[in-house]
Each structure stands twice: as C-alpha cells, then as structure tokens.
C-alpha atoms as a PDB file:
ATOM      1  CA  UNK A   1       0.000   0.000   0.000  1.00  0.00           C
ATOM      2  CA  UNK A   2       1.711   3.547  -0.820  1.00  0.00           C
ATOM      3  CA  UNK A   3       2.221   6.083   1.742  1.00  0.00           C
ATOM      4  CA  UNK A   4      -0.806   8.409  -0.074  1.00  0.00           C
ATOM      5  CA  UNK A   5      -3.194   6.059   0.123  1.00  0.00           C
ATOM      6  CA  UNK A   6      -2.532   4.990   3.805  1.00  0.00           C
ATOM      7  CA  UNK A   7      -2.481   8.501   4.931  1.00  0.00           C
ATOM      8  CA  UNK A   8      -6.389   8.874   3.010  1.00  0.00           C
ATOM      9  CA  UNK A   9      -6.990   5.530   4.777  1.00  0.00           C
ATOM     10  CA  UNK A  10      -5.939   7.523   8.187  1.00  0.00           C
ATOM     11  CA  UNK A  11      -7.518  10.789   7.199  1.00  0.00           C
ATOM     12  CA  UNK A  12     -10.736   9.389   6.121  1.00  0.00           C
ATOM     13  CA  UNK A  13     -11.079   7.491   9.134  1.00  0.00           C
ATOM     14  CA  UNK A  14     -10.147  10.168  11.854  1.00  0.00           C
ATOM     15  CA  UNK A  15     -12.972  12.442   9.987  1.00  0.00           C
ATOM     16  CA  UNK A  16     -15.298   9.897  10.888  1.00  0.00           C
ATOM     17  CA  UNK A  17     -14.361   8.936  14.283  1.00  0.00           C
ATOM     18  CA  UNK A  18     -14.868  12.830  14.891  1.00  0.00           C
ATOM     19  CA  UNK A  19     -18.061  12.572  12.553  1.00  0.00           C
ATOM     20  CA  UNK A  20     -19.854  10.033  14.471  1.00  0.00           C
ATOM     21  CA  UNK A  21     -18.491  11.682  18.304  1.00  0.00           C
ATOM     22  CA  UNK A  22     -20.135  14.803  17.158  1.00  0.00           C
ATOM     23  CA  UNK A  23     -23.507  12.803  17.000  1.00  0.00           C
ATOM     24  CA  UNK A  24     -23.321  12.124  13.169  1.00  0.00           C
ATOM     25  CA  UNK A  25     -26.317   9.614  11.549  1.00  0.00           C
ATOM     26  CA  UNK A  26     -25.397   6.545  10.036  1.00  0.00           C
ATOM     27  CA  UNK A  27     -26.006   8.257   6.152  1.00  0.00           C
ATOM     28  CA  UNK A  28     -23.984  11.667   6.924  1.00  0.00           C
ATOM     29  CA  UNK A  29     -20.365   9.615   6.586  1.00  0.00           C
ATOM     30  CA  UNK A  30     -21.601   7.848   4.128  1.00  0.00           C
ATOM     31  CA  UNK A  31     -22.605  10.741   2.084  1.00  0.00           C
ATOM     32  CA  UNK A  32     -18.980  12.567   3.448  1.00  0.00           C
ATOM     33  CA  UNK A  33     -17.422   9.798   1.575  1.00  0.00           C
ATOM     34  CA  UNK A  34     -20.067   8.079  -1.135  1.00  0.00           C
ATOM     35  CA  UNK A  35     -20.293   4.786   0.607  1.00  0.00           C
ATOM     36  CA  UNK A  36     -23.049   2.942  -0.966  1.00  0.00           C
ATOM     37  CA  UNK A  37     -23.836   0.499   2.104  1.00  0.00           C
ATOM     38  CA  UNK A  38     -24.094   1.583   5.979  1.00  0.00           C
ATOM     39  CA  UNK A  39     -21.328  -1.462   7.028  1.00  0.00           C
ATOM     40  CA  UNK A  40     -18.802   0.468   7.312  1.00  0.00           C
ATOM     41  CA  UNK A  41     -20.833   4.157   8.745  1.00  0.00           C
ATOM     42  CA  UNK A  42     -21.845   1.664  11.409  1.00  0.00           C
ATOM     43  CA  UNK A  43     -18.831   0.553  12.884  1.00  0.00           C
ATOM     44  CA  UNK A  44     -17.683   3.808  13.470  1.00  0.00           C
ATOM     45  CA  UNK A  45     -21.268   5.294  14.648  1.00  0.00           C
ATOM     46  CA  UNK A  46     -21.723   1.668  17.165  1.00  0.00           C
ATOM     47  CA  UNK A  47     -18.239   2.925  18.209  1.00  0.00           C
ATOM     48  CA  UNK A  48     -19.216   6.408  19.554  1.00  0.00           C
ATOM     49  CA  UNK A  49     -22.267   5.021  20.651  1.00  0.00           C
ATOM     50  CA  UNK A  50     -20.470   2.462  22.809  1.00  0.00           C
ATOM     51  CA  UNK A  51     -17.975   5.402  24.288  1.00  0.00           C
ATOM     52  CA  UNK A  52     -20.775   7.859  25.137  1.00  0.00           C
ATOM     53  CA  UNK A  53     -22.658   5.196  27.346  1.00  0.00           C
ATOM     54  CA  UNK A  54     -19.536   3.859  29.041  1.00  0.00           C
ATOM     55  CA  UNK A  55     -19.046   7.446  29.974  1.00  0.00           C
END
C-alpha cells in the first residue's frame, strides 16, 4: 500500500471517528465519503455510541 493512500486511509477514518463523536447519523459519513452500504458508517457510529454510554 503507498504512503498516499494509507495517509487517506488515516484521514478518512479520523474524519469519521470525529463525525460520528459529534452525533453524526449513520447516512452523513456515508454521504462525506459516497459509501453505498451503511457497514462500514456503522462501525464507526456503534463505536461512539459504545464510548458515550460507558461514559
């Protein structure tokens, strides 16, 4: 994998991290980034889910 596409790999995940922390829906990262299935919108909005109720 080349250095560019690892760093969009990073980039692309760290603005949905923030995304779904912020209270994002499962379609506004998928829209962000024209994901055509919510599998991968949902791990990362589960995720924030998960953090807000554990504290």
């Amino acid at each position: 994998m080349c250095t560019r596409s690892v760093r969009n790999t990073v980039l692309k995940k760290a603005r949905t991290t923030i995304a779904a922390a912020n209270g994002a829906t499962t379609r506004q990262p998928m829209a962000m980034f024209d994901w055509t299935t919510v599998a991968m919108a949902e791990i990362y909005i589960r995720a924030a889910e998960q953090k807000r109720l554990a504290g």
